[in-house]
N, C-alpha and C. Protein backbone atom coordinates (compact mmCIF):
# COMPACT_ATOMS: atom_id res chain seq x y z
N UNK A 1 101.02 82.05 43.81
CA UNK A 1 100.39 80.76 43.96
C UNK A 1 99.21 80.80 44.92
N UNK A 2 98.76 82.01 45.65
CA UNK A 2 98.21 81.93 46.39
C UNK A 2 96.56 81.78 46.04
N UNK A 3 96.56 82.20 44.71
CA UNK A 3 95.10 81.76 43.76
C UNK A 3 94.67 80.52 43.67
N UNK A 4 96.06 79.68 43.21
CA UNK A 4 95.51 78.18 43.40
C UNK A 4 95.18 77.68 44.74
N UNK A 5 95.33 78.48 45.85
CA UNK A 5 95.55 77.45 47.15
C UNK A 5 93.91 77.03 47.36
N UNK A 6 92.73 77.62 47.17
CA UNK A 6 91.58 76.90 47.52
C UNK A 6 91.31 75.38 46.49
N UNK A 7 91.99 75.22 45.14
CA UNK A 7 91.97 74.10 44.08
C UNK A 7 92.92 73.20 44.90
N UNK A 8 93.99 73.65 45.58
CA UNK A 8 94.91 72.63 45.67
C UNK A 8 94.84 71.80 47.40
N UNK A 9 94.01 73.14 48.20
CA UNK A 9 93.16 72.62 49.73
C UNK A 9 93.07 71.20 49.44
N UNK A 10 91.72 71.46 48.62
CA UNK A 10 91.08 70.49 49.28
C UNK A 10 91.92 68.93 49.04
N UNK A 11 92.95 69.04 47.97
CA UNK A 11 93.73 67.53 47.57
C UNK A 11 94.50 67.13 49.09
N UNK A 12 94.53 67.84 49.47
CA UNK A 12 95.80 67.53 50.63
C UNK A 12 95.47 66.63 51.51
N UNK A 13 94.05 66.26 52.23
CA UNK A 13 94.05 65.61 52.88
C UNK A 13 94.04 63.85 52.63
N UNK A 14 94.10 63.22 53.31
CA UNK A 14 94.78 61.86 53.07
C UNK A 14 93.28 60.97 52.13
N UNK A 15 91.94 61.08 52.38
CA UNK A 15 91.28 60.48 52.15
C UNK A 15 91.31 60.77 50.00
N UNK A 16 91.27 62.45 50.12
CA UNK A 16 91.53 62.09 48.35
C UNK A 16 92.80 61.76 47.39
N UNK A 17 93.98 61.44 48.51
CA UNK A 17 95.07 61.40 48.06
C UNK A 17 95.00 60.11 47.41
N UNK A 18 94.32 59.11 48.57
CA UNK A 18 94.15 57.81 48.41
C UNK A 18 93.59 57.52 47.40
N UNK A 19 92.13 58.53 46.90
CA UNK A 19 91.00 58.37 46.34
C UNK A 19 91.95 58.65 44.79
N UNK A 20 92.67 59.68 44.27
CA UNK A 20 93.20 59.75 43.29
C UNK A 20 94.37 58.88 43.29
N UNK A 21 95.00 58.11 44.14
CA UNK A 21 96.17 57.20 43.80
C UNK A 21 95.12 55.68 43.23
N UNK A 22 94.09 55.09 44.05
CA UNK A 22 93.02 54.11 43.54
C UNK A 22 92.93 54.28 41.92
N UNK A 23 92.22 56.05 41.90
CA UNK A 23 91.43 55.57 40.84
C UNK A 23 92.28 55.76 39.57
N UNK A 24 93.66 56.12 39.66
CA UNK A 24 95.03 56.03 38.96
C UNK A 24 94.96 54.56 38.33
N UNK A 25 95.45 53.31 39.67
CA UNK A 25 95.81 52.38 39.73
C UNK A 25 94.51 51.76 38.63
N UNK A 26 92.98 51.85 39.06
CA UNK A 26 92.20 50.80 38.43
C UNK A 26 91.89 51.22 37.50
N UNK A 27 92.08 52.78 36.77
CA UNK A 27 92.09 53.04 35.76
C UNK A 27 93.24 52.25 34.24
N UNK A 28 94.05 52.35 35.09
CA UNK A 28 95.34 51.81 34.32
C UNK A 28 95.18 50.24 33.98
N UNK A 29 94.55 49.47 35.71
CA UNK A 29 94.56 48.15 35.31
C UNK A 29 93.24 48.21 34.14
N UNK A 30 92.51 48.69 33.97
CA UNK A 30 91.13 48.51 32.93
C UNK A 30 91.45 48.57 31.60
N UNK A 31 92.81 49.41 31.38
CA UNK A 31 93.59 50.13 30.49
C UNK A 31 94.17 48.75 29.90
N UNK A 32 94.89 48.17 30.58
CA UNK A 32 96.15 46.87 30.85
C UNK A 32 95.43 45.55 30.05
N UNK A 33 94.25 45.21 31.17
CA UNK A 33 93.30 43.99 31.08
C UNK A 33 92.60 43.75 30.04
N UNK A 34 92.07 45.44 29.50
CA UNK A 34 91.23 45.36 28.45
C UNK A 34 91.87 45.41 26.98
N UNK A 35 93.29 45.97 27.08
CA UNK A 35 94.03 45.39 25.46
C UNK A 35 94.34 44.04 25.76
N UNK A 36 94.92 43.62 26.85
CA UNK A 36 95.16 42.19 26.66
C UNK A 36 93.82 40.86 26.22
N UNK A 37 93.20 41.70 26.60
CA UNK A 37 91.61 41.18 26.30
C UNK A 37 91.41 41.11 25.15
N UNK A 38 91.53 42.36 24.69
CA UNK A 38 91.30 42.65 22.62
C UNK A 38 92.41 41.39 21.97
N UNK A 39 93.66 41.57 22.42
CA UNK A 39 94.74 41.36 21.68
C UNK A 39 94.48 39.72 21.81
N UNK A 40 94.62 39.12 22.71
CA UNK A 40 94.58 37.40 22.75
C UNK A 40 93.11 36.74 23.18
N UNK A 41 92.30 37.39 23.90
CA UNK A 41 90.91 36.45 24.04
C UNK A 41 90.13 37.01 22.70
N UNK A 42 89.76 38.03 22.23
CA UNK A 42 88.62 38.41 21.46
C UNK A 42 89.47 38.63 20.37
N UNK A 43 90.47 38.63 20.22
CA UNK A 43 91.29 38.71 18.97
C UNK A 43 91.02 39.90 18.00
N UNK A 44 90.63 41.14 19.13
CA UNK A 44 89.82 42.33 18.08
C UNK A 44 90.34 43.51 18.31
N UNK A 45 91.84 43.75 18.60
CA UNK A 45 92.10 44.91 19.02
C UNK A 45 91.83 45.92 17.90
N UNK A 46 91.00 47.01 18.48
CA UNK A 46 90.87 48.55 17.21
C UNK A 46 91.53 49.38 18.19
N UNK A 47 92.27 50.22 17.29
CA UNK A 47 92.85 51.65 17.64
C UNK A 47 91.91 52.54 17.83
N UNK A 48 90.43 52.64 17.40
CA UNK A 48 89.59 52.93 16.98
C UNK A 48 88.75 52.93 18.46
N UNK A 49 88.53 51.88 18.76
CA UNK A 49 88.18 51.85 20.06
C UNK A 49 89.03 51.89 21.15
N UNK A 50 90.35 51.91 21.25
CA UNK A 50 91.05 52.15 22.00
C UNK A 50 91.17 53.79 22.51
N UNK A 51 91.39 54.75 21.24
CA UNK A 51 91.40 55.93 21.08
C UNK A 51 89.62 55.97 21.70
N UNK A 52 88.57 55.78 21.26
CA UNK A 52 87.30 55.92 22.12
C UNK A 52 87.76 55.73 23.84
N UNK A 53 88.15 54.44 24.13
CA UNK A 53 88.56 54.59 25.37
C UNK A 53 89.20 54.85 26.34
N UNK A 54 90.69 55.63 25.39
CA UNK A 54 91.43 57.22 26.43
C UNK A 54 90.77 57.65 26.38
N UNK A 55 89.55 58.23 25.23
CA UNK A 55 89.23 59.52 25.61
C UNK A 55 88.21 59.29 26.55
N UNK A 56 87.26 58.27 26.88
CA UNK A 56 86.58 58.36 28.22
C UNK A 56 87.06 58.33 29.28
N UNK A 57 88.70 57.97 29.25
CA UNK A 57 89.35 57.87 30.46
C UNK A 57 89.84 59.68 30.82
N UNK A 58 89.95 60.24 29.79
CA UNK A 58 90.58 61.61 29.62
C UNK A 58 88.99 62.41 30.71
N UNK A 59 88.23 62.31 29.88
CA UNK A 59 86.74 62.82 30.15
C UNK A 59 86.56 62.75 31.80
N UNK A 60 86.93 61.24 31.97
CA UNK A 60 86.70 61.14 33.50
C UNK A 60 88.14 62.33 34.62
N UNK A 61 89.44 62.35 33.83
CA UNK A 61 90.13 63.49 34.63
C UNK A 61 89.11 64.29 34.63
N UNK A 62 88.83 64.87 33.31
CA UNK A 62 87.69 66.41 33.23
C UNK A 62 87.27 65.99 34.36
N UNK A 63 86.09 65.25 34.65
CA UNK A 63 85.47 65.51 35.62
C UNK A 63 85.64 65.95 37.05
N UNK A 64 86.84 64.91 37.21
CA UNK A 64 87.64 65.26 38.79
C UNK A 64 88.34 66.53 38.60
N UNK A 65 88.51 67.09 37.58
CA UNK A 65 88.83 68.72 37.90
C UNK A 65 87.89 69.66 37.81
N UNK A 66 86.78 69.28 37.32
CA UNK A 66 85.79 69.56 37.71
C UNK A 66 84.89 69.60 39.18
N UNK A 67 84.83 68.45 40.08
CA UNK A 67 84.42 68.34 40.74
C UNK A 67 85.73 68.98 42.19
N UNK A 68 86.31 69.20 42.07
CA UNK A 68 87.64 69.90 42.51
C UNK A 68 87.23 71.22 42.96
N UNK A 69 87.26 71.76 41.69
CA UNK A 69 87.22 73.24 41.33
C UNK A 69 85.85 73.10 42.39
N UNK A 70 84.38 72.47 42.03
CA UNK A 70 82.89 72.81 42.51
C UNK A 70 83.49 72.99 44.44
N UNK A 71 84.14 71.75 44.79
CA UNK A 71 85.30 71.64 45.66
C UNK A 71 85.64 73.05 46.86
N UNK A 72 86.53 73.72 46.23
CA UNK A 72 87.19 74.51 46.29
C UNK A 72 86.28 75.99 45.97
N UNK A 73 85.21 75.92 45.64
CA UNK A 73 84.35 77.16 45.48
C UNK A 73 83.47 76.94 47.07
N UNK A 74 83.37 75.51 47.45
CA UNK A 74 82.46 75.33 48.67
C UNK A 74 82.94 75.21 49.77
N UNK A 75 84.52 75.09 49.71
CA UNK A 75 85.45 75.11 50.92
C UNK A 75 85.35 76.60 51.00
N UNK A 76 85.90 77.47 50.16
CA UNK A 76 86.10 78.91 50.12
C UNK A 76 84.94 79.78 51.00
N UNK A 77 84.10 79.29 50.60
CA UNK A 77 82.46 80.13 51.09
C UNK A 77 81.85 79.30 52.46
N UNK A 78 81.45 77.81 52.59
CA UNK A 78 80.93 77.10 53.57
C UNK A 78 81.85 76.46 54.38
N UNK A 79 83.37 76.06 54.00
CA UNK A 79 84.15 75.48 55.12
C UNK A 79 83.00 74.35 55.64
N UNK A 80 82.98 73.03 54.59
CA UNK A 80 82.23 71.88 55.19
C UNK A 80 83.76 70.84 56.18
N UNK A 81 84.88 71.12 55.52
CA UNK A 81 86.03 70.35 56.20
C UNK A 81 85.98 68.65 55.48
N UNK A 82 85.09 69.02 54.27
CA UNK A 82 85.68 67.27 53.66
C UNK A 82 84.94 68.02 52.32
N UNK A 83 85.50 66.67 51.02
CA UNK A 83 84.98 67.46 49.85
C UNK A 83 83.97 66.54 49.57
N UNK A 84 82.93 66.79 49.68
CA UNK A 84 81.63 65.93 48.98
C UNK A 84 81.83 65.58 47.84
N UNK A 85 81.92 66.99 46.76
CA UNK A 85 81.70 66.75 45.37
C UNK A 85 82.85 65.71 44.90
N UNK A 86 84.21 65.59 45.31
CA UNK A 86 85.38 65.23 44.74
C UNK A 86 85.32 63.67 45.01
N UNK A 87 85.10 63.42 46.37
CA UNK A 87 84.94 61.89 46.80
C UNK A 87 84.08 61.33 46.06
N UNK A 88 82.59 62.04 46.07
CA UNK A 88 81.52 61.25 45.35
C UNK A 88 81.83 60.67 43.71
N UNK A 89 82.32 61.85 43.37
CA UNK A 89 82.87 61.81 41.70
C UNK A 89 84.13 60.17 41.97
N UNK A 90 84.89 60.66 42.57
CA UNK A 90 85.98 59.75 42.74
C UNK A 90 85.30 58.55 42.91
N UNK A 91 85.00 58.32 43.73
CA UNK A 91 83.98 57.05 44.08
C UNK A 91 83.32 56.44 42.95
N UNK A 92 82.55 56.89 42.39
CA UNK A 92 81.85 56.94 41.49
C UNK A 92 82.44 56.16 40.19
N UNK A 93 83.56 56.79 40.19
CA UNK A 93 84.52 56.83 38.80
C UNK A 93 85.06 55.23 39.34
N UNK A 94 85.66 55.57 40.17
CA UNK A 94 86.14 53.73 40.90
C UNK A 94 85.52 53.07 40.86
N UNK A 95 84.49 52.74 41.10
CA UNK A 95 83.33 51.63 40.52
C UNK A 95 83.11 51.24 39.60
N UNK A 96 82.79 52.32 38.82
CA UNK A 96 82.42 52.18 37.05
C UNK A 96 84.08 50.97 36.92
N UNK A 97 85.15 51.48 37.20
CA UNK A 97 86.78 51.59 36.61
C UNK A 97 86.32 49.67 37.23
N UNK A 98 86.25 49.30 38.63
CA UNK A 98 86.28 48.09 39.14
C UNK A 98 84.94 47.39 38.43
N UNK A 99 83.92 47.95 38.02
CA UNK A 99 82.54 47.12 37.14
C UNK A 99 83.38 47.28 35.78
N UNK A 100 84.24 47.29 34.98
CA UNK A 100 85.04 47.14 34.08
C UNK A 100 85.78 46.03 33.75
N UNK A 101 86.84 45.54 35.13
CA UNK A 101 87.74 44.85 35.38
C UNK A 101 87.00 43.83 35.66
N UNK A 102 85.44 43.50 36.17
CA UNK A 102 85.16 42.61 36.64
C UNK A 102 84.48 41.77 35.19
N UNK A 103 84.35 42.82 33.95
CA UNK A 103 83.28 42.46 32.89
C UNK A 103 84.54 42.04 31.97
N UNK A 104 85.86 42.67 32.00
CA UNK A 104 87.39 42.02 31.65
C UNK A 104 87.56 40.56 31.79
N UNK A 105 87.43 40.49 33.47
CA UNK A 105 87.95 39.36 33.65
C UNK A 105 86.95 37.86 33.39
N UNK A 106 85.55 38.68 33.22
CA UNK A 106 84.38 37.41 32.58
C UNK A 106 84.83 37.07 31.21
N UNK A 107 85.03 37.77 30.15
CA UNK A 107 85.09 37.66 29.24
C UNK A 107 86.42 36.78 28.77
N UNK A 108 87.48 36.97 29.96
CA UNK A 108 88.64 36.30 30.09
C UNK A 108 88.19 34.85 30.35
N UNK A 109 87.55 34.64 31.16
CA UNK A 109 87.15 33.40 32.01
C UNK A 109 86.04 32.89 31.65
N UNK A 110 85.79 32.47 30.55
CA UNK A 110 84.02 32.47 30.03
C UNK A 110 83.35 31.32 31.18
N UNK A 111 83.78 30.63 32.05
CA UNK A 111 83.14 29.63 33.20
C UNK A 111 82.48 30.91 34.42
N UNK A 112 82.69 32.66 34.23
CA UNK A 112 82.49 33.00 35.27
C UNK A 112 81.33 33.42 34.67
N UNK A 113 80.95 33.51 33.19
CA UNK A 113 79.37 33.23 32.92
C UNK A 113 78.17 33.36 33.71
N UNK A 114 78.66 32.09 34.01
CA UNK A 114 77.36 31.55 34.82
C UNK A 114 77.31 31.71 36.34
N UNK A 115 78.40 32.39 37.05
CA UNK A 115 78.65 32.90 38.43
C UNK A 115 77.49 33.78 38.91
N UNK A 116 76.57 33.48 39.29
CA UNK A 116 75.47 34.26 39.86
C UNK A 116 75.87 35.96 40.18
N UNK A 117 77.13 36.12 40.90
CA UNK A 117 77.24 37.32 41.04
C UNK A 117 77.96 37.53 39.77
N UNK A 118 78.37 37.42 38.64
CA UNK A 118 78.25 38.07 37.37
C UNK A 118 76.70 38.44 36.94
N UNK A 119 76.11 37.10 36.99
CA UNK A 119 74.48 37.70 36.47
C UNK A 119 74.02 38.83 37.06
N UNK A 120 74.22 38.99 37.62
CA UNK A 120 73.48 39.83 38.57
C UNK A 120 74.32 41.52 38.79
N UNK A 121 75.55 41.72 38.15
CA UNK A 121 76.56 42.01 37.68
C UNK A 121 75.60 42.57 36.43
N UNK A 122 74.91 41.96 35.49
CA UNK A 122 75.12 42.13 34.44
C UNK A 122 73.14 42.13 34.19
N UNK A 123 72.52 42.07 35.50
CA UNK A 123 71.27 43.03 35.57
C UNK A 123 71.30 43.77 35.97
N UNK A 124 72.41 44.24 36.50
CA UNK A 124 72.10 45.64 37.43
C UNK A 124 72.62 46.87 36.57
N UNK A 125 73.40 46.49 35.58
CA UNK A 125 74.22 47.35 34.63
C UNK A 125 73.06 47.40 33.66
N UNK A 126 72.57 46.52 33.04
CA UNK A 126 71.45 46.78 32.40
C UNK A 126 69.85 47.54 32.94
N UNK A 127 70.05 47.30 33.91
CA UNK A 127 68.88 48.39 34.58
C UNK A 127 68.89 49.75 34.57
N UNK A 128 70.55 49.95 34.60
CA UNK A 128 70.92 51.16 34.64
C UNK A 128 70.50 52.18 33.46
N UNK A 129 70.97 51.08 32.53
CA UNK A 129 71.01 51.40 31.28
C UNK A 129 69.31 51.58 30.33
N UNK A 130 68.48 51.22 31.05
CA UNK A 130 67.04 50.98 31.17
C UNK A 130 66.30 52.20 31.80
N UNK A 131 67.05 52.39 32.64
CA UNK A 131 66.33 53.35 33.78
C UNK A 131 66.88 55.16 33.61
């Protein structure tokens, strides 16, 4: 086991433990919110798009074992004592997962419409998407 120990370093400390128990949790609720969403507000559940959206959820593990591994090649050689690549990814991924839940719960609530911080919610995602 002593091969895995630079992959499995860097998980140990408390900040990505947290960071992978989060992005567990808001992954799942996006998972939760967004069939209940299909099934009774939009009345449109597809398997079709459901299966599309494990697999972006799958894609996003890839990444965090990805960014792990990049991780664990830079602990091994530079010893920075925190993981850049893993948090940032993590981070990253949590946002997208919470700008999800927040576009869930509009669509749930059609009065949050017009909530300025939805608009604005919903220029900044489009900029993205622009830029």
């Amino acid at each position: 086991m002593d091969i895995l120990q630079p992959f499995v370093e860097p998980l140990r400390g408390t900040a990505p433990q947290t960071l992978i128990i989060a992005l567990f949790a808001l992954t799942l609720l996006d998972m939760v919110f967004g069939s209940l969403n299909a099934l009774f507000v939009a009345h449109d559940f597809s398997s079709h798009v459901f299966r599309a959206g494990l697999i972006r959820k799958l894609s996003n593990l890839g990444l965090m074992c990805v960014a792990d591994i990049i991780d664990a090649m830079l602990s091994s050689g530079l010893a920075l004592g925190f993981q850049p690549v893993f948090i940032t990814v993590g981070v990253s991924l949590a946002l997208m997962e919470v700008w999800s839940l927040l576009e869930i719960y509009a669509e749930m609530h059609p009065e949050i419409s017009e909530a300025e911080w939805y608009k604005m919610l919903l220029r900044s995602k489009q900029g993205l998407k622009n830029g």
